[in-house]
C-alpha atoms as a PDB file:
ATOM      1  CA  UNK A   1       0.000   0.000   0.000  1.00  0.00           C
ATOM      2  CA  UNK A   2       1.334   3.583  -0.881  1.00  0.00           C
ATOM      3  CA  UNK A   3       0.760   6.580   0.933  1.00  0.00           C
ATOM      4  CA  UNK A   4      -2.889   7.875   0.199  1.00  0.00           C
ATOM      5  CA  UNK A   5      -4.142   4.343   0.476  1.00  0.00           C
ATOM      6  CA  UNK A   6      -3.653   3.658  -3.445  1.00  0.00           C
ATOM      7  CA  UNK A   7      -2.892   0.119  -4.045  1.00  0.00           C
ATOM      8  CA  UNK A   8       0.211  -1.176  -5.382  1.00  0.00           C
ATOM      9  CA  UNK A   9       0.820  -4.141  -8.127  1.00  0.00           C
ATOM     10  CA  UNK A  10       4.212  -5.550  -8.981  1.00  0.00           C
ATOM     11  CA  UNK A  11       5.002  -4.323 -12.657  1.00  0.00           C
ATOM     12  CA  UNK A  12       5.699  -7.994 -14.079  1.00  0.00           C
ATOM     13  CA  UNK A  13       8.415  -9.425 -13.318  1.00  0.00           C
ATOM     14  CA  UNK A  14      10.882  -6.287 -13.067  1.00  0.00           C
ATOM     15  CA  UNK A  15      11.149  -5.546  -9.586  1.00  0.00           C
ATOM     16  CA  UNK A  16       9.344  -2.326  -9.436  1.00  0.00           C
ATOM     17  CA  UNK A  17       5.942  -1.503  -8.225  1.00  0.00           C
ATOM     18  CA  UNK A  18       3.151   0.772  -9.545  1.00  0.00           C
ATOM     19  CA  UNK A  19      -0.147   2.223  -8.486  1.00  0.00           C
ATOM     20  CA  UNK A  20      -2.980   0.038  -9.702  1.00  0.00           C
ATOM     21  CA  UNK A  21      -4.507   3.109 -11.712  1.00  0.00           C
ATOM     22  CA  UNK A  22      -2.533   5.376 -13.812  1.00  0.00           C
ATOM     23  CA  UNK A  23      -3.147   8.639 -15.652  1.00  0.00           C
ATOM     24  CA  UNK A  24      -3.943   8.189 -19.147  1.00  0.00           C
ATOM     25  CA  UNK A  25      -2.769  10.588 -21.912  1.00  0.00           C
ATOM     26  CA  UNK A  26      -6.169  10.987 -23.291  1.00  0.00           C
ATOM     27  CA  UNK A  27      -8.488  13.490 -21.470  1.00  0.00           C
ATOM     28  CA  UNK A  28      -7.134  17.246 -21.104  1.00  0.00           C
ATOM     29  CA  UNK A  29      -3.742  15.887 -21.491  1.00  0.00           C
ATOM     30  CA  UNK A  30      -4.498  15.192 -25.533  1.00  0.00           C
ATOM     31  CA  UNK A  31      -4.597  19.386 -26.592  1.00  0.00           C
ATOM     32  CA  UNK A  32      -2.343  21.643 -28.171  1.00  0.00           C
ATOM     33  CA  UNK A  33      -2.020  25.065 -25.958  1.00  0.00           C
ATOM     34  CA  UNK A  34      -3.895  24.023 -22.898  1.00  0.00           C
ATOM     35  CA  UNK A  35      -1.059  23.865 -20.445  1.00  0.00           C
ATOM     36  CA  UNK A  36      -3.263  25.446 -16.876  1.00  0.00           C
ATOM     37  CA  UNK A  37      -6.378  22.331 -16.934  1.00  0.00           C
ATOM     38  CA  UNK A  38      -3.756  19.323 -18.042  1.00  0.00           C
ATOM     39  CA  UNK A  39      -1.642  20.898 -15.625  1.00  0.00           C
ATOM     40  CA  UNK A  40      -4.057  20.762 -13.142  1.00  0.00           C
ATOM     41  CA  UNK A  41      -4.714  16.921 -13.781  1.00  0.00           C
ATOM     42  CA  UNK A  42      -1.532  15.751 -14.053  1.00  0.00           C
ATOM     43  CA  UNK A  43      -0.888  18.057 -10.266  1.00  0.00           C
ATOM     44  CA  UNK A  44      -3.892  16.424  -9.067  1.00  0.00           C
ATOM     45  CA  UNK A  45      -2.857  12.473 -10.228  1.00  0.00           C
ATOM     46  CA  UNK A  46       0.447  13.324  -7.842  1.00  0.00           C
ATOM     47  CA  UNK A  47      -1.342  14.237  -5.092  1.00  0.00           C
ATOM     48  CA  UNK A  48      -3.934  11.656  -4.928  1.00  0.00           C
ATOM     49  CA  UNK A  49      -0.842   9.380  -4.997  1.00  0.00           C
ATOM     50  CA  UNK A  50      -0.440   7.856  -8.329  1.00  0.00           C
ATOM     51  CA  UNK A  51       2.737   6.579  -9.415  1.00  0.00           C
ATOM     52  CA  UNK A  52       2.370   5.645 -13.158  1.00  0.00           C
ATOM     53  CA  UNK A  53       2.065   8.617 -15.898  1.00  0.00           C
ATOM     54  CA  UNK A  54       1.267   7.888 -19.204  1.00  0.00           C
ATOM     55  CA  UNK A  55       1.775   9.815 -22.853  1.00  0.00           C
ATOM     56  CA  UNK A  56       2.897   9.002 -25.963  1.00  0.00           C
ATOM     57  CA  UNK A  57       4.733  11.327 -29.042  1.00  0.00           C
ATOM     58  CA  UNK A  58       1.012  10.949 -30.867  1.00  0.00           C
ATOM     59  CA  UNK A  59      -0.831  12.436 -27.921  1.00  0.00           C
ATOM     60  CA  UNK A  60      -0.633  16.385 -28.553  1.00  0.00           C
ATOM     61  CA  UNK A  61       0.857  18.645 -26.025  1.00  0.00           C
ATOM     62  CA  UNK A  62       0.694  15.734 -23.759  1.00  0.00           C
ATOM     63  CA  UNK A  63       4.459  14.958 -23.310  1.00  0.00           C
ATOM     64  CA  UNK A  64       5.295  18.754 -23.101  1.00  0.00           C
ATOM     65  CA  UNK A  65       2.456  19.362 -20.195  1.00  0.00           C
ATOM     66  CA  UNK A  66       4.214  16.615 -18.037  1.00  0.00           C
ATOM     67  CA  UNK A  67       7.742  17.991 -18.773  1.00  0.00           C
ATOM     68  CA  UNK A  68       6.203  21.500 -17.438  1.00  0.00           C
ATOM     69  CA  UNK A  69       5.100  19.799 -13.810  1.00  0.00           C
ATOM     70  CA  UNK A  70       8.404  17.724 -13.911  1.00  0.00           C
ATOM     71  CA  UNK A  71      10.009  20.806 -14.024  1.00  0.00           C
ATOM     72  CA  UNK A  72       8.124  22.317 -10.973  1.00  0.00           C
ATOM     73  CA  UNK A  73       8.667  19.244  -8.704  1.00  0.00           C
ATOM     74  CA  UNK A  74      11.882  17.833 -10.106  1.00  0.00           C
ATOM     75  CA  UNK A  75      12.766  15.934  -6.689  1.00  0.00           C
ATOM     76  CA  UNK A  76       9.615  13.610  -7.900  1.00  0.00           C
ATOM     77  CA  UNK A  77      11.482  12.228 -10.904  1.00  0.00           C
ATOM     78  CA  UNK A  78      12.400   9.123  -9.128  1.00  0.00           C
ATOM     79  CA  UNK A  79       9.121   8.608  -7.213  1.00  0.00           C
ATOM     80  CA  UNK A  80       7.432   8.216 -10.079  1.00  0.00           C
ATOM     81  CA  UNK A  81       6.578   5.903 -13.425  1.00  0.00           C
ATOM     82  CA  UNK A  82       6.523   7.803 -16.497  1.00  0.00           C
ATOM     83  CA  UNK A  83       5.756   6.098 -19.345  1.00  0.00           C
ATOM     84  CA  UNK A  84       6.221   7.042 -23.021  1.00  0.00           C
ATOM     85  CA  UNK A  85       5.377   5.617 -26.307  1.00  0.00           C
ATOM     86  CA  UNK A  86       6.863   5.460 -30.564  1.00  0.00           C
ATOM     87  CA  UNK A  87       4.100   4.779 -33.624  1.00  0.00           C
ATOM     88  CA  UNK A  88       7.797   4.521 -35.374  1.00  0.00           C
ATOM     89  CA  UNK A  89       8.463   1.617 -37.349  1.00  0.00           C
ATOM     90  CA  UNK A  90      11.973   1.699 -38.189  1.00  0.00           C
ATOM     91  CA  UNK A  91      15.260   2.347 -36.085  1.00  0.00           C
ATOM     92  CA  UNK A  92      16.636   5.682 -36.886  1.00  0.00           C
ATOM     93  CA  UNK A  93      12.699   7.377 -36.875  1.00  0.00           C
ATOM     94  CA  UNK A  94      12.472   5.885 -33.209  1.00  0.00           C
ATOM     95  CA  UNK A  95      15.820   7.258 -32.128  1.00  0.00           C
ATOM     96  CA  UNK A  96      14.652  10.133 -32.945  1.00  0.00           C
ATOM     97  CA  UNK A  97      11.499   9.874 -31.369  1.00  0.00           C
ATOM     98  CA  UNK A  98      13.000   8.923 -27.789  1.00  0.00           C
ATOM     99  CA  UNK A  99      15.066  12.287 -28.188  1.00  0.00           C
ATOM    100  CA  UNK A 100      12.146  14.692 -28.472  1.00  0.00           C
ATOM    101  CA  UNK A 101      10.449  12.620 -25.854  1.00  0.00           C
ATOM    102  CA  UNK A 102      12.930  12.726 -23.758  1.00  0.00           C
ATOM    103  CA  UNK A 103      13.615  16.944 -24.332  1.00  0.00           C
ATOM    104  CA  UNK A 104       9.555  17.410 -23.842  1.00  0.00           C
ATOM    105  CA  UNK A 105       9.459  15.608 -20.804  1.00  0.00           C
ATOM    106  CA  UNK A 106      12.710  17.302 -19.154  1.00  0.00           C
ATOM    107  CA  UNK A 107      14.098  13.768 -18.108  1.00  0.00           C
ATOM    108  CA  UNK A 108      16.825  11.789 -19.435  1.00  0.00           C
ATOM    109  CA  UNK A 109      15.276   8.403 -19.452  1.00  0.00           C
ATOM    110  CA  UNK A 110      11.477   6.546 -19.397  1.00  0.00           C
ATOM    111  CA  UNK A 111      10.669   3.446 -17.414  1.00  0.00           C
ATOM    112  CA  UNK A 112       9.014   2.326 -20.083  1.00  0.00           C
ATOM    113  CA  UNK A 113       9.090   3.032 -23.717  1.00  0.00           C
ATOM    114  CA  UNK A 114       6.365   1.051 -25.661  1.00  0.00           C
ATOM    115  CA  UNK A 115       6.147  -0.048 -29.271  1.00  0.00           C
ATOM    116  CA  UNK A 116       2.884   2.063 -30.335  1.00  0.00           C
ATOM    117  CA  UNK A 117      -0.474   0.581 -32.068  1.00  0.00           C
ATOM    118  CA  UNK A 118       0.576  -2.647 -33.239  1.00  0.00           C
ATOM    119  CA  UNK A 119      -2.055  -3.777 -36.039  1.00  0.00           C
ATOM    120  CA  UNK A 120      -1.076  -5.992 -38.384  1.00  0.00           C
ATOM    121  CA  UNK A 121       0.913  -8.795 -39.014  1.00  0.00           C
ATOM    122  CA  UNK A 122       2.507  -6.415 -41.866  1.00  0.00           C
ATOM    123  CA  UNK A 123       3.648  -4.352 -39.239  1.00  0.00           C
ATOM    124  CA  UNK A 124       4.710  -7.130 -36.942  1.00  0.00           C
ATOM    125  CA  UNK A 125       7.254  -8.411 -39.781  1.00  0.00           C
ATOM    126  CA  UNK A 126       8.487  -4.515 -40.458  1.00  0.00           C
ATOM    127  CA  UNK A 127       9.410  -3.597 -36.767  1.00  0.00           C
ATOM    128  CA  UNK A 128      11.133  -6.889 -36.042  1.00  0.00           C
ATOM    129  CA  UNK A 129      13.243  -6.591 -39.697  1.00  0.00           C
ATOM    130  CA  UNK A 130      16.717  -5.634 -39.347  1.00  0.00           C
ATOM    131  CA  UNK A 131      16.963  -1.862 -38.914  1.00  0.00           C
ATOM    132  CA  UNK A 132      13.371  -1.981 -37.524  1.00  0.00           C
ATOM    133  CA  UNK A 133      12.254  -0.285 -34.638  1.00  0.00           C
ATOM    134  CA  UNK A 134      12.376  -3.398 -32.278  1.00  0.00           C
ATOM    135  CA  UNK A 135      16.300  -2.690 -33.187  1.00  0.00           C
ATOM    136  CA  UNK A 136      15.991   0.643 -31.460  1.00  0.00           C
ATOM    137  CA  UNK A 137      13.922  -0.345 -28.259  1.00  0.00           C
ATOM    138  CA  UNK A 138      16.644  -2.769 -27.109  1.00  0.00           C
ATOM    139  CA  UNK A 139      18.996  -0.759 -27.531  1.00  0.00           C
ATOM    140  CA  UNK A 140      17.860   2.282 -25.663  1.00  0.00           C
ATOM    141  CA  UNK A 141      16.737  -0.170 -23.000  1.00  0.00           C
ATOM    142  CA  UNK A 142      20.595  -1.781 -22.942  1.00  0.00           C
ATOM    143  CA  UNK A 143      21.512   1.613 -22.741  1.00  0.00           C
ATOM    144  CA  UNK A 144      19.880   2.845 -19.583  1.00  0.00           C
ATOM    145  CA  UNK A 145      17.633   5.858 -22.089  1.00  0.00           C
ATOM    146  CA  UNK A 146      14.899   3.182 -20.981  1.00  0.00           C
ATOM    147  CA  UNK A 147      14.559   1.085 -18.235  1.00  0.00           C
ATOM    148  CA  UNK A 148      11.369  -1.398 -19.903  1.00  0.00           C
ATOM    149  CA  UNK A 149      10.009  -1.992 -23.164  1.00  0.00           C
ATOM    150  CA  UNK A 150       6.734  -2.858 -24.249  1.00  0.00           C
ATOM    151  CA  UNK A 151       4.102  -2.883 -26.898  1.00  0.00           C
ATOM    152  CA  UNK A 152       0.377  -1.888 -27.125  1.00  0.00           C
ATOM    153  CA  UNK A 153      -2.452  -2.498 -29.462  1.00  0.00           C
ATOM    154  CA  UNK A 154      -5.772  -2.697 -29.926  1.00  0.00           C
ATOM    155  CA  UNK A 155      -6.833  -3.840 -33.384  1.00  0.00           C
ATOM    156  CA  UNK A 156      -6.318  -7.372 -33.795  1.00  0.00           C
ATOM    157  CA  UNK A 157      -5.598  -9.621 -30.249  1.00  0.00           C
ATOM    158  CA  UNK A 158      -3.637 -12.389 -32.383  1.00  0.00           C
ATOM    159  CA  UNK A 159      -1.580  -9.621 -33.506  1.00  0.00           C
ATOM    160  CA  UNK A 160      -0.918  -8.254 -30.254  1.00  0.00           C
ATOM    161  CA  UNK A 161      -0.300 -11.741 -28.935  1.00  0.00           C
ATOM    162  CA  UNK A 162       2.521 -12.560 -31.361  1.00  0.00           C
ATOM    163  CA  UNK A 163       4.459 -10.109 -30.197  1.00  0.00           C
ATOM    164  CA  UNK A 164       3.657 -10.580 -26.493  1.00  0.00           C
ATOM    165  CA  UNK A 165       4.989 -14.252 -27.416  1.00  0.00           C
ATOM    166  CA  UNK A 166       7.954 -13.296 -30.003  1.00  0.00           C
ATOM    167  CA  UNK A 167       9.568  -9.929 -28.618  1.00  0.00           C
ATOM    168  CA  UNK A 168      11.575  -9.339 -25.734  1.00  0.00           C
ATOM    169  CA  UNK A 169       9.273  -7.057 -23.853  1.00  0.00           C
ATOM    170  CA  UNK A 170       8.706  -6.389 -20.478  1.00  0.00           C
ATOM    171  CA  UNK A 171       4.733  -5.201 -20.934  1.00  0.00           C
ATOM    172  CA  UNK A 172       2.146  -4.897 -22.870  1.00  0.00           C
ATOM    173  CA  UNK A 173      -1.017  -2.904 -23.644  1.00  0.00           C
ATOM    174  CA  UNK A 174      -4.269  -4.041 -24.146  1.00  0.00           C
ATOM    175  CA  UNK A 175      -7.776  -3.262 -23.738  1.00  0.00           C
ATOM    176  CA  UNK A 176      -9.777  -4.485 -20.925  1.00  0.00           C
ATOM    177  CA  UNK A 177     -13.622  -3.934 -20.544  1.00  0.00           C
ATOM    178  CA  UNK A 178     -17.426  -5.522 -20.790  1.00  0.00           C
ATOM    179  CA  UNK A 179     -16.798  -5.313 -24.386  1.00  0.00           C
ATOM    180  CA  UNK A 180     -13.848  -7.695 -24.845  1.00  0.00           C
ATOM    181  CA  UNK A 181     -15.381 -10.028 -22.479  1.00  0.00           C
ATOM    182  CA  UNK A 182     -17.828 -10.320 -24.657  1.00  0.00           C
ATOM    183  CA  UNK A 183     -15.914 -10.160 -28.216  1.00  0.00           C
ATOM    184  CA  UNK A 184     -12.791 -12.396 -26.771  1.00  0.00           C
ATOM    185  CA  UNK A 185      -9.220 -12.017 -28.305  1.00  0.00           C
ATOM    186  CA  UNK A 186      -7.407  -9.913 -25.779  1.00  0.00           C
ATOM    187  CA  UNK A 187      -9.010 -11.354 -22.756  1.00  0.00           C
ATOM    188  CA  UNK A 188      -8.606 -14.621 -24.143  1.00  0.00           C
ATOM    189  CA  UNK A 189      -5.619 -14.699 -25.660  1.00  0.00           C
ATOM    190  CA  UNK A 190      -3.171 -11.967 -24.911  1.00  0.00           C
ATOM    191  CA  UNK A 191      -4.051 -11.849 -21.147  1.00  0.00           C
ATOM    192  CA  UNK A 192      -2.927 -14.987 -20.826  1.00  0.00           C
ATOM    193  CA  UNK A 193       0.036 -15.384 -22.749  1.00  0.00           C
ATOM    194  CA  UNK A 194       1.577 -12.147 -20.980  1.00  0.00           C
ATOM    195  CA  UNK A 195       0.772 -14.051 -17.270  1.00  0.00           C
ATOM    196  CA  UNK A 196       2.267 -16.874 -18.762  1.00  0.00           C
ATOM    197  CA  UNK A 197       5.460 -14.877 -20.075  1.00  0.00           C
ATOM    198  CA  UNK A 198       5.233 -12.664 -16.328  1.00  0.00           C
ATOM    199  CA  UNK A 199       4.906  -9.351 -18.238  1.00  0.00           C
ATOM    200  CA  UNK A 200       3.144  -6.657 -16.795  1.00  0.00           C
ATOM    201  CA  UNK A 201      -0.122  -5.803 -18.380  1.00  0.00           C
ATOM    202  CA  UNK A 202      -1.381  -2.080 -18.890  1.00  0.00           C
ATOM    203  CA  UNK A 203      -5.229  -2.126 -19.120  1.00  0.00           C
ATOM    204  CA  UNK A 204      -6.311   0.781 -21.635  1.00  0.00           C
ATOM    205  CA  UNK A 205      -9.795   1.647 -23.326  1.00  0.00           C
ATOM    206  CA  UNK A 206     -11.215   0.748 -19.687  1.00  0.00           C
ATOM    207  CA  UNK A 207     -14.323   3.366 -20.142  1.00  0.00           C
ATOM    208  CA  UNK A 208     -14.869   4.935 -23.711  1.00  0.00           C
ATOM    209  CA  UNK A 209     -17.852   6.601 -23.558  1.00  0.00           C
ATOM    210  CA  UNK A 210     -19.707   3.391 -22.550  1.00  0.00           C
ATOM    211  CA  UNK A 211     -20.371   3.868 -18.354  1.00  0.00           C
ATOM    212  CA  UNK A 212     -22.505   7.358 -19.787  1.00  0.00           C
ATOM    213  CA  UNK A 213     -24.597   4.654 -22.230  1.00  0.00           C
ATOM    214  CA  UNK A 214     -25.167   2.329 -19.319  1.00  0.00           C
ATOM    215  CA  UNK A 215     -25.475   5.162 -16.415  1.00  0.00           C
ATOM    216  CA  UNK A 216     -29.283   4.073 -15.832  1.00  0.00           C
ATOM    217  CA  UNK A 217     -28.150   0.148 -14.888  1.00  0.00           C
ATOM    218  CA  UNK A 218     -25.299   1.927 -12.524  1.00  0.00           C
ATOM    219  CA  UNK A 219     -22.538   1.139 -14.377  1.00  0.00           C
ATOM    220  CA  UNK A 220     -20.375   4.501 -13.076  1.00  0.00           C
ATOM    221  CA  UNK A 221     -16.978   4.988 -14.181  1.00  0.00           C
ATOM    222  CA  UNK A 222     -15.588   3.468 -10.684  1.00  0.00           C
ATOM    223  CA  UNK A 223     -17.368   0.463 -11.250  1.00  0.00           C
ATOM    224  CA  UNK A 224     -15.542  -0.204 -15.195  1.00  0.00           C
ATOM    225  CA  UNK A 225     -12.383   0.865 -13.444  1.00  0.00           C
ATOM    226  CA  UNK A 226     -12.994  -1.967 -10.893  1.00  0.00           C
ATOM    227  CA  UNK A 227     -14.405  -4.659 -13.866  1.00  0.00           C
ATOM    228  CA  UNK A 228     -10.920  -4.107 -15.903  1.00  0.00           C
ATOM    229  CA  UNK A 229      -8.700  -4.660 -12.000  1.00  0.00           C
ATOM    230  CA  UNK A 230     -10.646  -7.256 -11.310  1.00  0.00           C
ATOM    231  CA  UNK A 231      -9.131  -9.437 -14.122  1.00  0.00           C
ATOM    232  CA  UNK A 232      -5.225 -10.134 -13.777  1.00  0.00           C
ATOM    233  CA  UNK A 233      -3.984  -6.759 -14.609  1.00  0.00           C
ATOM    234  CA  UNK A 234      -1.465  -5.115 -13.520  1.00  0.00           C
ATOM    235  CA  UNK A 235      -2.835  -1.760 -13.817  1.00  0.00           C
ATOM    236  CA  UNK A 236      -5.645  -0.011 -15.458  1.00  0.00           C
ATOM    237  CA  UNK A 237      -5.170   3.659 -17.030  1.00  0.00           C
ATOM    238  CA  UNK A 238      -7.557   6.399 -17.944  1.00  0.00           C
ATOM    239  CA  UNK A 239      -7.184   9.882 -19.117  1.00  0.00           C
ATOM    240  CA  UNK A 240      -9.061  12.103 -17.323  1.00  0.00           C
ATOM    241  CA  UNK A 241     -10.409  15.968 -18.445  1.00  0.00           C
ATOM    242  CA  UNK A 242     -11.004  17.094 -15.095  1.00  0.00           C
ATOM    243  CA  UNK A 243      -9.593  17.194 -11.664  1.00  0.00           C
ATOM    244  CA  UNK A 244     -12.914  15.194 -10.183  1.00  0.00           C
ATOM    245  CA  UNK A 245     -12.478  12.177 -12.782  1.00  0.00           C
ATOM    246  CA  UNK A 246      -8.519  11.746 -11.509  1.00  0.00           C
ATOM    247  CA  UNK A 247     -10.491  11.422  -7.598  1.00  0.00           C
ATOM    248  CA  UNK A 248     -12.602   9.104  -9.277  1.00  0.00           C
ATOM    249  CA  UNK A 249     -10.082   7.068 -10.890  1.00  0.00           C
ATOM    250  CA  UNK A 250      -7.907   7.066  -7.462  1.00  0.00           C
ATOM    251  CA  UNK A 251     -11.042   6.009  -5.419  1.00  0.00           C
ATOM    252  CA  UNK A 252     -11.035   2.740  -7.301  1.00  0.00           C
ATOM    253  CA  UNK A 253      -7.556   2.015  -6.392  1.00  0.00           C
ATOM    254  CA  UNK A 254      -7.856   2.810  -2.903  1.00  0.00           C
ATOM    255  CA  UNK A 255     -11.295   1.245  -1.753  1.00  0.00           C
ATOM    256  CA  UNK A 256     -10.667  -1.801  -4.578  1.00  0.00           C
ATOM    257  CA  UNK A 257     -12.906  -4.776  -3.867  1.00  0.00           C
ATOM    258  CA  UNK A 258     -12.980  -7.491  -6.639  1.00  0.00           C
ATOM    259  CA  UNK A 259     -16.236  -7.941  -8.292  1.00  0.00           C
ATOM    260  CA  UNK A 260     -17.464 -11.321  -7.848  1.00  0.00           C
ATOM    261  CA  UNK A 261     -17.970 -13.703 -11.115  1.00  0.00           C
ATOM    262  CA  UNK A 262     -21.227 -13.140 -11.446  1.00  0.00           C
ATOM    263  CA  UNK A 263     -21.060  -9.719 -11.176  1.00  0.00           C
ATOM    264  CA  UNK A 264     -18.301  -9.383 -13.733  1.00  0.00           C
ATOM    265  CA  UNK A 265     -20.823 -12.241 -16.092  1.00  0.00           C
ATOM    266  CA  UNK A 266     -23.994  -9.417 -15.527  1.00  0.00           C
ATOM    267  CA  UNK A 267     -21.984  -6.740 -17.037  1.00  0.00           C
ATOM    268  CA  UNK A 268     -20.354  -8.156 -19.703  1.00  0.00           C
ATOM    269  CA  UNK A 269     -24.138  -9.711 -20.842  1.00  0.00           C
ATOM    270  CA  UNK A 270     -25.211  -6.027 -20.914  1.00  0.00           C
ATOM    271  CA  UNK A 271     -22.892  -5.191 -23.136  1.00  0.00           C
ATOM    272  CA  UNK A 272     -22.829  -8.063 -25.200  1.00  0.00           C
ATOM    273  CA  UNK A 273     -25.758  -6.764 -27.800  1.00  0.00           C
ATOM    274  CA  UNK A 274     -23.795  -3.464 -28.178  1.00  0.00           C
ATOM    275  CA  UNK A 275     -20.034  -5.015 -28.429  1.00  0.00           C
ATOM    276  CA  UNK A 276     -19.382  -4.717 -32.051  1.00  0.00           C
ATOM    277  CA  UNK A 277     -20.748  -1.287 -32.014  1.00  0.00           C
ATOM    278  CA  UNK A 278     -18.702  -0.488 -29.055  1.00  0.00           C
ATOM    279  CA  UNK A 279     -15.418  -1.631 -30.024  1.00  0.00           C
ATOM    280  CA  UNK A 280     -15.116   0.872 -32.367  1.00  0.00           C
ATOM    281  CA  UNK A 281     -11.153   1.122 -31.726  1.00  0.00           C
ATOM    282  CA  UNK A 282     -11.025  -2.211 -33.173  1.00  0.00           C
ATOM    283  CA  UNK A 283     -11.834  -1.080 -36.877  1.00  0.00           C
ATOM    284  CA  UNK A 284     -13.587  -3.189 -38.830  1.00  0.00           C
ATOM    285  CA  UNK A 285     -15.274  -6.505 -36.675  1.00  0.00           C
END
């Protein structure tokens, strides 16, 4: 247990330990120019405790709004989990990617750099050819820039699995909700071969816009944040616009109670009719 009550998870196998919510890089942290209410967020994540940041090179401003708290508390560099993210597919344009990442966020080195939007098996074959960007990962890890390496998707779960199974990462992203209980794939598949492989697993896509479509059957926010911990997860992230949805993503981490099988069964057959419609990040179904 952390200070603030927030629950703690071992992050795979590595030795370290996060907070079992993270900020997302969604939210207010996704603008251009809006430095005061991501700010704000990102201030407000810190002081309800959490220990795992995320943002990605694709995400806007995002990487320069955390650089600008880092900057204001730089004594909580080492206190905290920041996480960063390359859609780069080849060596040299990842390189470079880590370098502006790096500069935005005013740090010289991520705890974890992931492998961004896996999709295809096209893509698969292109970032683990030589001079592809798998090339680069390694080697910033070997080289202390990064301290983990991982890989995140969510198009295609047998996609997402091969490299959970083929590449030397340390963890992987995934979606985890009432949807892909009900579709299968990641739950089914990738879930289990990154427990098998003792990878940490990020949980992303936790709440789309789904808890506001089901509001009237009380499924809140809290209670999809709890449905995605209460598989094995290492952590579930979401980004958050406003300083009450970071309390309400930290009050799931700090009061967490499992949901029972058939509770997690009830929610997933609600969403079951709705799933394809819902999994919209998943393309074409």
């Amino acid at each position: 247990m952390e200070p603030h009550g927030m629950l703690t998870a071992n992050f795979g196998k590595t030795g370290r330990r996060v907070t079992r919510v993270g900020l997302g890089g969604e939210g207010a942290l996704r603008t251009y120019g809006k430095p005061e209410p991501a700010c704000e967020v990102i201030r407000k994540a810190l002081d309800c405790g959490m220990t795992y940041f995320d943002t990605a090179k694709a995400y806007a401003d995002s990487e320069r709004y955390y650089g600008s708290v880092w900057s204001e508390r730089p004594r909580i560099r080492s206190q905290i989990f920041q996480a960063g993210k390359s859609a780069a597919r080849d060596r040299l344009s990842a390189l470079r990617d880590l370098d502006e990442t790096l500069e935005r966020l005013h740090t010289d080195y991520l705890d974890l750099w992931q492998i961004h939007d896996v999709r295809t098996h096209g893509e698969l074959d292109l970032i683990a050819a030589s001079g592809g960007a798998l090339e680069a990962f390694v080697e910033a890890r070997a080289a202390g820039r990064v301290r983990l390496i991982g890989v995140t998707g969510h198009h295609d779960p047998a996609v997402l699995t091969e490299a959970v199974l083929n590449w030397p990462v340390d963890a992987v992203m995934m979606p985890v909700n009432p949807v892909e209980a009900s579709l299968g794939g990641f739950l089914t598949s990738t879930l289990p071969a990154a427990l098998q492989k003792g990878i940490a697993v990020i949980g992303m896509k936790v709440l789309g816009a789904s808890h506001y479509i089901f509001s009237h059957a009380g499924i809140s926010a809290e209670r999809l944040i709890r449905f995605a911990l209460s598989y094995q997860i290492t952590l579930a992230i979401v980004g958050c616009s406003t300083v009450s949805e970071v309390e309400t993503l930290a009050r799931a981490a700090t009061s967490f109670n499992p949901l029972s099988s058939s509770e997690m069964a009830d929610i997933a057959a609600l969403y079951q009719p709705y799933a394809k419609q819902l999994a919209f990040y998943r393309g074409v179904i």
